[in-house]
C-alpha atoms as a PDB file:
ATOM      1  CA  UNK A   1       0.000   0.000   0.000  1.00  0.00           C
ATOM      2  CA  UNK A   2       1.579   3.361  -1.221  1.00  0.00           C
ATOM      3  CA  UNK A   3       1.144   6.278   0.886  1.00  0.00           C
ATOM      4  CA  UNK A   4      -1.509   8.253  -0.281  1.00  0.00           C
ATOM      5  CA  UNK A   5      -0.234  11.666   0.342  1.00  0.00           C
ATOM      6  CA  UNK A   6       3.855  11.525   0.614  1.00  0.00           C
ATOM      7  CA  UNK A   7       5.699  14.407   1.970  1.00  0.00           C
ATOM      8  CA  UNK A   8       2.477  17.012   1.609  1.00  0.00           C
ATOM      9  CA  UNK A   9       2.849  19.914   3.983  1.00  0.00           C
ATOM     10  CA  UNK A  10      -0.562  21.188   3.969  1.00  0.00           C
ATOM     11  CA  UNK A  11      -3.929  20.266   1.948  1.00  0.00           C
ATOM     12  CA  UNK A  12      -6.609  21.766   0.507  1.00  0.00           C
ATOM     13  CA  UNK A  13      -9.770  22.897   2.064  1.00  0.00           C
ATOM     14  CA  UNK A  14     -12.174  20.160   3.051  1.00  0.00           C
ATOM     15  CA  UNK A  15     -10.013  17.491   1.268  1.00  0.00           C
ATOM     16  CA  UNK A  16      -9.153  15.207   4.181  1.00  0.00           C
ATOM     17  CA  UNK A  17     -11.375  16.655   7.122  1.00  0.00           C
ATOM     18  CA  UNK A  18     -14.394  14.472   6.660  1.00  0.00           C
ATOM     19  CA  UNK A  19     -12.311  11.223   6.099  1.00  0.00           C
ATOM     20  CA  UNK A  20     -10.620   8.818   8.967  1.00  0.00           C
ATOM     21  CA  UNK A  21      -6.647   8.518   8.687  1.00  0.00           C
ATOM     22  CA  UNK A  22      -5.505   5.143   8.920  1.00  0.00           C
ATOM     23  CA  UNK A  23      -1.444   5.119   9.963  1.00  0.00           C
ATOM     24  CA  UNK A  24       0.778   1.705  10.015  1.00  0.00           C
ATOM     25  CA  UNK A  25       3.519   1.468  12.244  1.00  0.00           C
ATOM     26  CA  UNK A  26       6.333  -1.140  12.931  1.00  0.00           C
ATOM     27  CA  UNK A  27       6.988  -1.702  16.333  1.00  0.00           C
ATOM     28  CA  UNK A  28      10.688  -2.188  16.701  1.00  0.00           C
ATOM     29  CA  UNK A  29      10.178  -3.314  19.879  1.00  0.00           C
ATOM     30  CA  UNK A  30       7.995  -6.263  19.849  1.00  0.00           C
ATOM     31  CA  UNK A  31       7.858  -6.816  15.946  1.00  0.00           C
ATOM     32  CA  UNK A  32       4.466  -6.104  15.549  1.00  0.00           C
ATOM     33  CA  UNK A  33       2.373  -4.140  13.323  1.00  0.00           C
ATOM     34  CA  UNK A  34       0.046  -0.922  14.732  1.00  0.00           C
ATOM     35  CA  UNK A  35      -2.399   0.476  12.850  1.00  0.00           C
ATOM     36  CA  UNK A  36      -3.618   3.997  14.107  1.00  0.00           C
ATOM     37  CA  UNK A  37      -7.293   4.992  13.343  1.00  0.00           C
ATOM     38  CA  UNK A  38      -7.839   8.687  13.800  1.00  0.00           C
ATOM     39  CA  UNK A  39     -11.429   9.671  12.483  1.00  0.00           C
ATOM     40  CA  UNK A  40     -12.173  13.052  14.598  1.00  0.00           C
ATOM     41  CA  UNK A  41     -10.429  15.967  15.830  1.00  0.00           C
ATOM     42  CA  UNK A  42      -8.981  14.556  19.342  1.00  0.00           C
ATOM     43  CA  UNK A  43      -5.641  13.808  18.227  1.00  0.00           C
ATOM     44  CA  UNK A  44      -3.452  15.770  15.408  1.00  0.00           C
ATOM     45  CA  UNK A  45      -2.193  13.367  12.585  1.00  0.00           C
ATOM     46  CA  UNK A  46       2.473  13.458  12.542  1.00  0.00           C
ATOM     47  CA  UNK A  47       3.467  12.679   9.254  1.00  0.00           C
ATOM     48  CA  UNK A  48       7.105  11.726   9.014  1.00  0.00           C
ATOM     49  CA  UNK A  49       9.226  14.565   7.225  1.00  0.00           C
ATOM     50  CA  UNK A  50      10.453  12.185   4.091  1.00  0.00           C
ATOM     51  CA  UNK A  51      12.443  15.331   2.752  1.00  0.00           C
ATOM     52  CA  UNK A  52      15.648  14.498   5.014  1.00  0.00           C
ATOM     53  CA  UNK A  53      15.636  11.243   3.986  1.00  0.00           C
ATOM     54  CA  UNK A  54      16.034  10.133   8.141  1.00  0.00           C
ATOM     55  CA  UNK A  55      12.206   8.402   9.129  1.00  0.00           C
ATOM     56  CA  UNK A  56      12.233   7.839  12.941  1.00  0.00           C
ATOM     57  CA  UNK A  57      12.093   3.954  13.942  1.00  0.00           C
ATOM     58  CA  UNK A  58       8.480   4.667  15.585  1.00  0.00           C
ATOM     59  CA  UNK A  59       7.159   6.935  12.866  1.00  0.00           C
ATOM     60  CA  UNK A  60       4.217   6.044  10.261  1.00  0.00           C
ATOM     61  CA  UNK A  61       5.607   3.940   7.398  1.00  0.00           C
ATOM     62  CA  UNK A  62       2.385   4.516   5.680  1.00  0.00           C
ATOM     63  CA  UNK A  63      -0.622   5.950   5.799  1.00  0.00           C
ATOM     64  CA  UNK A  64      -4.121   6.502   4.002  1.00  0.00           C
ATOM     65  CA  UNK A  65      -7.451   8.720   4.316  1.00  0.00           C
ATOM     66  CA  UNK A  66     -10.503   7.371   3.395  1.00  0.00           C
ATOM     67  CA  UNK A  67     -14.539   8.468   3.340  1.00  0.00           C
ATOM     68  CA  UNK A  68     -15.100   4.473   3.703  1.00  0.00           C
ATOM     69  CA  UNK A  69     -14.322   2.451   6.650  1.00  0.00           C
ATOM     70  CA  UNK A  70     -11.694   0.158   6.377  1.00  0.00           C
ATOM     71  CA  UNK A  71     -11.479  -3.354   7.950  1.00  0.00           C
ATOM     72  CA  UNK A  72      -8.264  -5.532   8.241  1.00  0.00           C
ATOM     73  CA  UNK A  73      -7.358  -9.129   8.883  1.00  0.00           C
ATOM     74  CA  UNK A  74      -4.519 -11.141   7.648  1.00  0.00           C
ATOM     75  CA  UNK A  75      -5.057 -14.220   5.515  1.00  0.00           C
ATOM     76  CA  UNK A  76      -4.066 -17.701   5.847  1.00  0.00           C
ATOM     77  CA  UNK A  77      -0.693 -17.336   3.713  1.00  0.00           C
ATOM     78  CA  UNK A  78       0.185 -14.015   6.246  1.00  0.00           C
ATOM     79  CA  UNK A  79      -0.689 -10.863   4.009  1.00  0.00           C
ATOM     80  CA  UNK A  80      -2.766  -8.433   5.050  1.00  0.00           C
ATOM     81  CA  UNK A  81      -6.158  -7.966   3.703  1.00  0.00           C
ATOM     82  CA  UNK A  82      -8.058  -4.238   3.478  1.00  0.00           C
ATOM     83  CA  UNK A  83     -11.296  -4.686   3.152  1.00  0.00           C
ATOM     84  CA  UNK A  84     -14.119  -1.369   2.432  1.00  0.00           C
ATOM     85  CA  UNK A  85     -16.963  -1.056   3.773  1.00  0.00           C
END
C-alpha cells in the first residue's frame, strides 16, 4: 500500500477533514504491526518529514485517508487484507 499523500505539507480545504486517517507502524520493539485509526479531531495526525531522507524507527511507514471504513485481517498465507466497507 503506497502512501496516499507523501511528503504534503498542507492540503486543501475540506479534502481530508471528513475522512478517517488510517497510519501503520512497525513496532521495533515487539515486531508487531500498529495500525492507528484517527477519524475526529482529538488527536493531530504526525506525518514523518520524508524530505531528510532520516524516518524515525516509531514513525508512520504509511498511511491513508478514506470516506469508507476500512477493515483488516490477515489471511491464511500471512498478508494483510483491506477490506471497504
Amino acid at each position: 500500500m503506497a502512501n496516499s499523500i507523501e511528503g504534503a505539507d498542507s492540503f486543501p480545504e475540506g479534502d481530508i477533514g471528513n475522512k478517517t486517517f488510517y497510519g501503520f507502524r512497525l513496532n521495533p520493539d515487539n515486531g508487531g504491526l500498529d495500525v492507528e485509526l484517527i477519524d475526529d479531531d482529538s488527536q493531530a495526525v504526525e506525518l514523518p518529514n520524508l524530505q531528510d531522507g532520516i524516518i524515525d524507527k516509531y514513525a508512520y511507514k504509511h498511511w491513508v485517508w478514506s470516506q469508507n471504513s476500512l477493515q483488516f485481517q490477515w489471511s491464511s498465507n500471512g498478508h494483510l487484507q483491506v477490506k471497504i466497507v
